[in-house]
Structure formats: C-alpha cells, structure tokens
N, C-alpha and C. Protein backbone atom coordinates (compact mmCIF):
# COMPACT_ATOMS: atom_id res chain seq x y z
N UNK A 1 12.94 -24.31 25.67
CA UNK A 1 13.36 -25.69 25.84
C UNK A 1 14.50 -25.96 24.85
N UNK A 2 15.67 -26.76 25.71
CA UNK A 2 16.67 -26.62 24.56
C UNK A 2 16.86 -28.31 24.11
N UNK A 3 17.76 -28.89 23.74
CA UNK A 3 17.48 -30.17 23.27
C UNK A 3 18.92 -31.03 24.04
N UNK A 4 19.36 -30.20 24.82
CA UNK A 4 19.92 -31.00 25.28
C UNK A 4 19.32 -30.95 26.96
N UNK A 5 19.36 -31.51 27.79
CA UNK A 5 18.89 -31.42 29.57
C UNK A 5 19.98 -31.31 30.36
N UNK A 6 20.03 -30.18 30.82
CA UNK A 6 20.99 -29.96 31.90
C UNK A 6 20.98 -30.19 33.56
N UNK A 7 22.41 -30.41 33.86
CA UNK A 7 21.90 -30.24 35.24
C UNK A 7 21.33 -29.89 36.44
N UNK A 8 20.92 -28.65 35.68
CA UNK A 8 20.07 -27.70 36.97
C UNK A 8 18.32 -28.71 36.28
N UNK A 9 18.20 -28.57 35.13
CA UNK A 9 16.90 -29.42 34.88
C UNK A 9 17.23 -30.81 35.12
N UNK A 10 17.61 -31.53 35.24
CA UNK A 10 18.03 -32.80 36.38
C UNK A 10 17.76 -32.96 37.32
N UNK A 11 18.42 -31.46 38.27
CA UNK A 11 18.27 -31.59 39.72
C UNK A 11 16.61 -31.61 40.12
N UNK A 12 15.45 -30.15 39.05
CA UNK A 12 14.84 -29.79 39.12
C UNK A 12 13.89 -31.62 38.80
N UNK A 13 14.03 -31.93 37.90
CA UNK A 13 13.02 -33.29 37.52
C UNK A 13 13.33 -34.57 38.88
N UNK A 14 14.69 -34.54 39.15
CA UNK A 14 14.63 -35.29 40.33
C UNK A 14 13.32 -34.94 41.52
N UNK A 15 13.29 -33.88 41.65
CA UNK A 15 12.57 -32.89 42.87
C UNK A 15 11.66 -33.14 42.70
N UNK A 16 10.79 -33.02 41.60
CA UNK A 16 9.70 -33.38 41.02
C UNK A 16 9.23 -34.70 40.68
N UNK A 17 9.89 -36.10 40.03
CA UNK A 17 9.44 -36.83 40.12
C UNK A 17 10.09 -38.18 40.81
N UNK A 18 11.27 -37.73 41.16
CA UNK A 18 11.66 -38.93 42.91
C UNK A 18 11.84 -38.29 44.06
N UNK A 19 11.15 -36.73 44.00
CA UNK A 19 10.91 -36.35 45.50
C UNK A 19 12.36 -36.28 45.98
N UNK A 20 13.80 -36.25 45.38
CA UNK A 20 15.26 -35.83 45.83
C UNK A 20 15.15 -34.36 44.99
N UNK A 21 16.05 -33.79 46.65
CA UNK A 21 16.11 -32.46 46.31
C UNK A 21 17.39 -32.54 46.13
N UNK A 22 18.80 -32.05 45.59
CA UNK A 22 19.87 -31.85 45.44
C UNK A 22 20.10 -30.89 44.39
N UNK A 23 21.37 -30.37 45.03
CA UNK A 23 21.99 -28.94 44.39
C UNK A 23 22.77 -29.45 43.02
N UNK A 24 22.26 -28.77 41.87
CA UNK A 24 23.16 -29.02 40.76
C UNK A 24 24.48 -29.01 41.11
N UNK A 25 25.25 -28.15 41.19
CA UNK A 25 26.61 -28.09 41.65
C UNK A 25 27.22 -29.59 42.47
N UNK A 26 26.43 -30.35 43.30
CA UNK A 26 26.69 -31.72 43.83
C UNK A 26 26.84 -32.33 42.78
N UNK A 27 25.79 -32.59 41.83
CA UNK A 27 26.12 -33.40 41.13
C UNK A 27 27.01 -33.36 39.82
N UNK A 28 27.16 -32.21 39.51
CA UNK A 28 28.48 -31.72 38.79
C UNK A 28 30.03 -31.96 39.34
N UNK A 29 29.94 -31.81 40.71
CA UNK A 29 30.76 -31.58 41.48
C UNK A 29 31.49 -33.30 41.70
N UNK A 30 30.77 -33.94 42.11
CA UNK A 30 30.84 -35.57 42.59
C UNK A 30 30.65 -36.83 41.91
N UNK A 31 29.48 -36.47 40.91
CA UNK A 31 29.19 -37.28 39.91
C UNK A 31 28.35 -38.60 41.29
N UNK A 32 27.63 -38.32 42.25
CA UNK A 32 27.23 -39.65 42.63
C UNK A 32 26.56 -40.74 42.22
N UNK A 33 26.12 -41.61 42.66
CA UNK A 33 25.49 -42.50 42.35
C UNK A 33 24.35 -42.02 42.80
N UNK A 34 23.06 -42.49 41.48
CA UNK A 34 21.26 -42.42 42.01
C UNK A 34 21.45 -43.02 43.79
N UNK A 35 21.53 -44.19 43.22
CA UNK A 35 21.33 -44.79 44.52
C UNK A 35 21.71 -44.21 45.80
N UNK A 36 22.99 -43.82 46.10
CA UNK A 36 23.50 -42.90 46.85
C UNK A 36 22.67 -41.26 47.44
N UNK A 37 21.76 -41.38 46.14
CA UNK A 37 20.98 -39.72 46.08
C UNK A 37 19.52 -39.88 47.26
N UNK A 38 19.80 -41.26 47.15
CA UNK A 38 18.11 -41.68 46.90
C UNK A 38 17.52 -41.71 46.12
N UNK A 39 17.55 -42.09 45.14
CA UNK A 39 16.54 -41.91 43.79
C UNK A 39 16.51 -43.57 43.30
N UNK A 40 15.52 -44.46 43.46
CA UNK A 40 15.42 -45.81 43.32
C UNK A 40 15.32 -45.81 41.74
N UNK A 41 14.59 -46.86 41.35
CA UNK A 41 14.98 -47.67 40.11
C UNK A 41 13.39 -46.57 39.00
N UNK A 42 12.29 -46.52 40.29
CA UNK A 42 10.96 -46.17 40.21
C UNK A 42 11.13 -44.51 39.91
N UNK A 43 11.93 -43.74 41.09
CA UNK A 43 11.79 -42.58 40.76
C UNK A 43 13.00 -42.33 39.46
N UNK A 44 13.72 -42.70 39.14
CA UNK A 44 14.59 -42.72 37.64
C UNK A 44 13.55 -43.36 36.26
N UNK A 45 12.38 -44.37 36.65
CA UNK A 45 11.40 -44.57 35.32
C UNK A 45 10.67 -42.95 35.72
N UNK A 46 10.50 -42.23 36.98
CA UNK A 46 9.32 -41.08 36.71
C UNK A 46 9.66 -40.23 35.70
N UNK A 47 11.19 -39.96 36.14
CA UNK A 47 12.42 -39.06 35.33
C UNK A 47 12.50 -38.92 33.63
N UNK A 48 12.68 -40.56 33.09
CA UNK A 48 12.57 -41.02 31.93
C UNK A 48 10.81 -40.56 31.54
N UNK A 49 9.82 -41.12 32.34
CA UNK A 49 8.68 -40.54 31.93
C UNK A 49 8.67 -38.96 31.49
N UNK A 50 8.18 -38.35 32.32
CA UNK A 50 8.87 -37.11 32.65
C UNK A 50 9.48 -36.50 31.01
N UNK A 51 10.79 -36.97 31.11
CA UNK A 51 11.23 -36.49 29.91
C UNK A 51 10.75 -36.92 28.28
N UNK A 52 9.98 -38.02 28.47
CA UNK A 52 9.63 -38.71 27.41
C UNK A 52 8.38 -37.65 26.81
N UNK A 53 8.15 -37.35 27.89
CA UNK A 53 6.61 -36.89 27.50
C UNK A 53 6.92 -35.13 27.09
N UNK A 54 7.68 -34.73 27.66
CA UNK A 54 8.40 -33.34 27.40
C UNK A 54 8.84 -33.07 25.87
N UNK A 55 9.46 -34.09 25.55
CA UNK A 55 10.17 -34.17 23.94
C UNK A 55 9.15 -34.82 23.10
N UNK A 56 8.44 -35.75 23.33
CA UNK A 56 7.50 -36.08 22.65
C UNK A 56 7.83 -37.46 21.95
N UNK A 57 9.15 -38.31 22.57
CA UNK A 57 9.95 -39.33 22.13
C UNK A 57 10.89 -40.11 23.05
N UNK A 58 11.15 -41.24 22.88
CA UNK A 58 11.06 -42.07 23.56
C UNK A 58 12.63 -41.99 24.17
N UNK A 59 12.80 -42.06 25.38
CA UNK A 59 14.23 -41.91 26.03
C UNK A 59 14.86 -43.18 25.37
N UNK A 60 16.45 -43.50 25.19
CA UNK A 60 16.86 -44.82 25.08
C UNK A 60 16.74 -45.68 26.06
N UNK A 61 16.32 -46.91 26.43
CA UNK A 61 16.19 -48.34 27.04
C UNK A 61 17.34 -48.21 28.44
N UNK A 62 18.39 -47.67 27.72
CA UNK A 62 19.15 -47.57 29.11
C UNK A 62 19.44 -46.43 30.29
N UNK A 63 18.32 -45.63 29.53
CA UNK A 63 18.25 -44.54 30.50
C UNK A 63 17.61 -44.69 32.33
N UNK A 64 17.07 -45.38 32.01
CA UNK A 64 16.26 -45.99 33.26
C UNK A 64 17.11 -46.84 34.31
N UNK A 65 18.44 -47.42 33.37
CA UNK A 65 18.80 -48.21 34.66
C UNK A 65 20.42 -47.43 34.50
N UNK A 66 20.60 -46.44 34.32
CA UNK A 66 21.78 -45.36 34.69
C UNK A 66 22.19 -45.64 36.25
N UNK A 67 23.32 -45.91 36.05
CA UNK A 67 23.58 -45.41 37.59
C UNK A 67 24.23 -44.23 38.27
N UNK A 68 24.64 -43.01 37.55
CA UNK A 68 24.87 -41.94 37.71
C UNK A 68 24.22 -40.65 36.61
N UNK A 69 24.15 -39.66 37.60
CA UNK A 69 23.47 -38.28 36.76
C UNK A 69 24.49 -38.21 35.40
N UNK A 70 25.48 -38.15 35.47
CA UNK A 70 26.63 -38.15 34.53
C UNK A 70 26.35 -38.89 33.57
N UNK A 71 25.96 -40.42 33.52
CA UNK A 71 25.64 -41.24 32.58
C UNK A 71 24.29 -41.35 32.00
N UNK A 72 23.33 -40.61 32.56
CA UNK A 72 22.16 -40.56 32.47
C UNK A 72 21.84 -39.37 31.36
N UNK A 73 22.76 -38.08 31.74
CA UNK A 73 22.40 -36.96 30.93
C UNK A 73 23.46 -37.55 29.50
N UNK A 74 24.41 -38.15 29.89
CA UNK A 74 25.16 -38.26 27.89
C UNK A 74 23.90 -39.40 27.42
N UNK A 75 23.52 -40.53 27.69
CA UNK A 75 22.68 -41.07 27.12
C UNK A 75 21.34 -40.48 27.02
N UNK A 76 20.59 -39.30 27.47
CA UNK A 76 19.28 -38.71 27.09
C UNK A 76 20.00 -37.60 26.14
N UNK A 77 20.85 -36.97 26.91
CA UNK A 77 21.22 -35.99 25.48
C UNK A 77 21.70 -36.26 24.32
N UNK A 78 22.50 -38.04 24.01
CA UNK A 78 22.94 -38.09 23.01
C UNK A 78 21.80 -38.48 22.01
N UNK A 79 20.81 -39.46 22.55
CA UNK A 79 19.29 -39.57 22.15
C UNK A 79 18.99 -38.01 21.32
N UNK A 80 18.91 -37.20 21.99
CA UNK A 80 17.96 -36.68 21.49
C UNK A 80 18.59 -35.52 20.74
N UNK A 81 19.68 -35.25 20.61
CA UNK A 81 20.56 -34.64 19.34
C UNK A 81 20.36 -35.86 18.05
N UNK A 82 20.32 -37.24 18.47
CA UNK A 82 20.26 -37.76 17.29
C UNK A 82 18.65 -38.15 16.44
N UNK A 83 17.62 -37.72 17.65
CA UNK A 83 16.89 -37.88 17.23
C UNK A 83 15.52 -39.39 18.20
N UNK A 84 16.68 -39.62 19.15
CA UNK A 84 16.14 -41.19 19.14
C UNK A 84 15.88 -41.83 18.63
C-alpha cells in the first residue's frame, strides 16, 4: 500500500463501491465528470468510506463532493502525504 491512490486503484474502488466499472486510461485520458461516470453523490461517500477505513484517517470534507477523478485523487493524495 502506497500513500498516495492511483488511478488504476480509483478505477478498482469505483467497481467496488459505486458498482462503475471504467478503464483507468479513460479517466486519465478525459478527466470526466463522476456524474458523467455514473457515480452519484452516495457511491463517491462509499469511495471516501472505503478509503477512510484503508488508511485509518479521515479523507478531507471535500472529497465527497469532487466532481472529477482528477480533483478527487489531488485532494485524497494531498491529505494524506500531509497527514490529514
């Protein structure tokens, strides 16, 4: 486990806890919007769960209402290089 979350573990936690399957490379590639993915407001809190419970610390407040994979991974990864 490394301390920062990448996009292939993105794609993989989407799959797992909002049930969207998508290819890392898409979202590297396009940068879409959740919404656009399918991934509602619910399966992005599973995500934040999910990761909360993985690290053992609390995602930042605005991780949950991200509206792109892009903005989602600098605010969990910058969290958690600093510590949260």
């Amino acid at each position: 486990m490394t301390d920062r979350i990448t996009v292939e573990e993105l794609a993989e936690l989407m799959k797992k806890s909002a049930g969207v399957t998508v290819a890392p490379a898409e979202l590297r590639a396009n940068d879409p919007g959740f919404d656009s993915l399918g991934v509602d407001s619910l399966g992005l809190l599973g995500i934040v769960g999910e990761l909360e419970n993985r690290y053992g610390t609390p995602m930042p407040p605005d991780a949950e209402r991200s509206k792109t994979p892009r903005q989602f991974l600098e605010l969990v990864n910058s969290a958690l290089m600093t510590g949260a």
